[in-house]
C-alpha atoms as a PDB file:
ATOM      1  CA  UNK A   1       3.271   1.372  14.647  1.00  0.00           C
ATOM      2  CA  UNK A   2       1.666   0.156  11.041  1.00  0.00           C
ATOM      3  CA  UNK A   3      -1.647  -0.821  10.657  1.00  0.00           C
ATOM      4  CA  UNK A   4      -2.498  -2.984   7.819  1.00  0.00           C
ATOM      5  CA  UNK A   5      -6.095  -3.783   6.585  1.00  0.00           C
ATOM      6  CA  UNK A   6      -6.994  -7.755   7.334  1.00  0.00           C
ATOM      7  CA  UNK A   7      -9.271  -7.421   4.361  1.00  0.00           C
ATOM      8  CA  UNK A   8      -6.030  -6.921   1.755  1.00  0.00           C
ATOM      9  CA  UNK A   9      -4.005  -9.675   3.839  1.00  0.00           C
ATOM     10  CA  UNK A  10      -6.421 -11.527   2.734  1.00  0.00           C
ATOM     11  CA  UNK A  11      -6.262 -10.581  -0.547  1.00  0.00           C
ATOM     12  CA  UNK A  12      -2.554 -10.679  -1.342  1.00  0.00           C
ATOM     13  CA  UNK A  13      -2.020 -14.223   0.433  1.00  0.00           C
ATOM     14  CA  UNK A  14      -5.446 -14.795  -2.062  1.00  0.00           C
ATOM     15  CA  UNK A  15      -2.763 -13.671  -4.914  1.00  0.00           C
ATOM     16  CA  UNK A  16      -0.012 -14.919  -3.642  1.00  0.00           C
ATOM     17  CA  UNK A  17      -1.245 -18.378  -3.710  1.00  0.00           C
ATOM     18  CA  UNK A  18      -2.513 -17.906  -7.078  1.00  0.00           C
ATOM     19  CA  UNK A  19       0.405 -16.790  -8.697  1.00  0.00           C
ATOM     20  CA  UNK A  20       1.977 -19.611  -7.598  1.00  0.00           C
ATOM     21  CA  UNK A  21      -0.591 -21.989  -8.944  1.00  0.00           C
ATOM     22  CA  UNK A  22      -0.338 -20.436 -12.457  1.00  0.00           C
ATOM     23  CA  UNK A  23       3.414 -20.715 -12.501  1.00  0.00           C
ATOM     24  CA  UNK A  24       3.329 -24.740 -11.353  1.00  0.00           C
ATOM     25  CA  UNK A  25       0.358 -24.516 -14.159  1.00  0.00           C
ATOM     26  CA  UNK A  26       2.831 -23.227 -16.389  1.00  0.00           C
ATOM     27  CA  UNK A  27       5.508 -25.749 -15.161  1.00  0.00           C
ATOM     28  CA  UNK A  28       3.131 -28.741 -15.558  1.00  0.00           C
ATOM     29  CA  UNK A  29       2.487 -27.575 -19.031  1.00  0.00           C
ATOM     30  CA  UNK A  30       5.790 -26.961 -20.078  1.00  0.00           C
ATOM     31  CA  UNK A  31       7.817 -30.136 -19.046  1.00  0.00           C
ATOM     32  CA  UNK A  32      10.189 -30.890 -21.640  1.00  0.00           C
ATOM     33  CA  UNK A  33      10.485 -34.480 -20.887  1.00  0.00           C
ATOM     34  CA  UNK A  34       8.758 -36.749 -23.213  1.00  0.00           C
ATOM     35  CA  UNK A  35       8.344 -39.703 -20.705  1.00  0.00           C
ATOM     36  CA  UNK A  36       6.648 -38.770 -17.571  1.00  0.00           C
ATOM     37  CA  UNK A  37       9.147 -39.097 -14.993  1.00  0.00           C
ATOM     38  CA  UNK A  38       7.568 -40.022 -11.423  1.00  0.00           C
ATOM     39  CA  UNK A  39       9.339 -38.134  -8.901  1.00  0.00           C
ATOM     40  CA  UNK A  40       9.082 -35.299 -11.117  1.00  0.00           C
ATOM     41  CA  UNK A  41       5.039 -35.806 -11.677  1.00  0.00           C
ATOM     42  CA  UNK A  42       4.817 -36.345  -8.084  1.00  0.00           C
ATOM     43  CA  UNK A  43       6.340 -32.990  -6.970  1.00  0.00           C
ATOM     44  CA  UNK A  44       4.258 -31.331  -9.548  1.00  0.00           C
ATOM     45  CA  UNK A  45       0.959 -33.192  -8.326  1.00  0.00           C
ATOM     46  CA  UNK A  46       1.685 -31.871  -4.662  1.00  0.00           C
ATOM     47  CA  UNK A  47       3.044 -28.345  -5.811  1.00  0.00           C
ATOM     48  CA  UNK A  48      -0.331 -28.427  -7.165  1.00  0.00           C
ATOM     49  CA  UNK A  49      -2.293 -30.018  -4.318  1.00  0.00           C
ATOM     50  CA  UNK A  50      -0.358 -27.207  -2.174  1.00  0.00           C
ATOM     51  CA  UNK A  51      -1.158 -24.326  -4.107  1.00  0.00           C
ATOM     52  CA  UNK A  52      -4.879 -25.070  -4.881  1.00  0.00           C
ATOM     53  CA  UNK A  53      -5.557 -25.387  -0.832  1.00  0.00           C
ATOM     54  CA  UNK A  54      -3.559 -21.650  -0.464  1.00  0.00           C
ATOM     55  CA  UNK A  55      -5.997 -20.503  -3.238  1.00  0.00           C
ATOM     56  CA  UNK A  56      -8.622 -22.210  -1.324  1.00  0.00           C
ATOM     57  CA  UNK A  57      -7.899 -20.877   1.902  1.00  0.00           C
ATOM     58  CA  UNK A  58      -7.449 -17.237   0.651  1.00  0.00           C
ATOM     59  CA  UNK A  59     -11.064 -17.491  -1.265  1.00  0.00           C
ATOM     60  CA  UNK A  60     -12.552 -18.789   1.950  1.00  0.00           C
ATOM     61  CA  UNK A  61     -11.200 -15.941   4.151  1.00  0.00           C
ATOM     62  CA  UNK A  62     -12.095 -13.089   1.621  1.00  0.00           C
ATOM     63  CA  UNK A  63     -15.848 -14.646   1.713  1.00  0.00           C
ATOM     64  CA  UNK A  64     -15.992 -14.971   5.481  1.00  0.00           C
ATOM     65  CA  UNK A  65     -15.154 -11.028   5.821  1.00  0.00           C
ATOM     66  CA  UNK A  66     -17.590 -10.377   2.713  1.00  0.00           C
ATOM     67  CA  UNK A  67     -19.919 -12.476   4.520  1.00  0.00           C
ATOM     68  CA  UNK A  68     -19.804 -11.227   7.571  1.00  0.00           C
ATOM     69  CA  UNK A  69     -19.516  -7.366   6.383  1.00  0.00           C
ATOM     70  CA  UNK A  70     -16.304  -6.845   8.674  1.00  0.00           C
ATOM     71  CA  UNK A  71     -13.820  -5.726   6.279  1.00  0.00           C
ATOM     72  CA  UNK A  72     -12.894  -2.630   7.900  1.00  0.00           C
ATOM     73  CA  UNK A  73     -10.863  -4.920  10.339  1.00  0.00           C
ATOM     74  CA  UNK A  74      -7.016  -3.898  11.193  1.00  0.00           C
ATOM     75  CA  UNK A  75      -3.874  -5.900  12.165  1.00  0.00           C
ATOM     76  CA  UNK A  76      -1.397  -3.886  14.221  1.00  0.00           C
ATOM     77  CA  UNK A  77       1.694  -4.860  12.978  1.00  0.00           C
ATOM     78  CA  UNK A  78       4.599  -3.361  15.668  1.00  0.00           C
ATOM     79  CA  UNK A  79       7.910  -1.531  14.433  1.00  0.00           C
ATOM     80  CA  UNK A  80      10.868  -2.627  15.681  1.00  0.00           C
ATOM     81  CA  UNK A  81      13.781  -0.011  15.002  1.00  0.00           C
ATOM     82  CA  UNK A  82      17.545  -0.527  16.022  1.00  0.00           C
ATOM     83  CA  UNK A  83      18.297   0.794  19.121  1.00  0.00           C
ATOM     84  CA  UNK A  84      14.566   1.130  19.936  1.00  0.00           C
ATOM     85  CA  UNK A  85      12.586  -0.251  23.076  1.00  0.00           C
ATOM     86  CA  UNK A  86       8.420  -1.603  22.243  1.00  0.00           C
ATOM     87  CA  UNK A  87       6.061   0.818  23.467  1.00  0.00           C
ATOM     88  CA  UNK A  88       5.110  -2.471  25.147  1.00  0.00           C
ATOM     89  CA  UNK A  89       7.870  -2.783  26.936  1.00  0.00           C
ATOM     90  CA  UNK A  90       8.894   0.812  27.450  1.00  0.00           C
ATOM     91  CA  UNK A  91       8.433   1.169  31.067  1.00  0.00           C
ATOM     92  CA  UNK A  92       8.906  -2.692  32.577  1.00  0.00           C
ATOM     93  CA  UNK A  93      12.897  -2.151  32.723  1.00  0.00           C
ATOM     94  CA  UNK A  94      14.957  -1.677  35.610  1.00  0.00           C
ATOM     95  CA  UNK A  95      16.214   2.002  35.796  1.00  0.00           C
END
């Protein structure tokens, strides 16, 4: 069984989203076309759009568990080995 801190889920979908938003930053930037080409521009203005609502979304979570003091929440995240039964389901089997 793993538990994993909601608090830096938070924070590294937070980063996550930003790194992605500095590298279409850098891609917008960097274009070596000289004419703007429109499907091109439009992919970049919703790779954009996409990445600024992930940033968004990840600043709004952080401040909700700031906010509300509760960052000593936990996600149980289950292990699945090969081979293995869930401790959920380790005694609902026929025998």
């Amino acid at each position: 069984m793993r538990v994993v801190s909601l608090f830096m889920l938070a924070a590294f979908f937070f980063l996550g989203a930003y790194t992605v938003k500095m590298a279409v930053a850098f891609w917008i930037r960097f274009s070596s076309a000289p004419a703007p080409d429109a499907i091109r521009s439009s992919l970049q203005s919703d790779a954009w759009a996409i990445a600024q609502t992930g940033t968004t979304i990840g600043l709004v979570i952080l401040t909700l568990l700031m906010y509300t003091r509760r960052q000593d929440l936990f996600v149980v995240l289950s292990e699945i080995r090969k081979g293995e039964e869930s401790h959920a389901d380790a005694g609902s089997g026929p025998e």
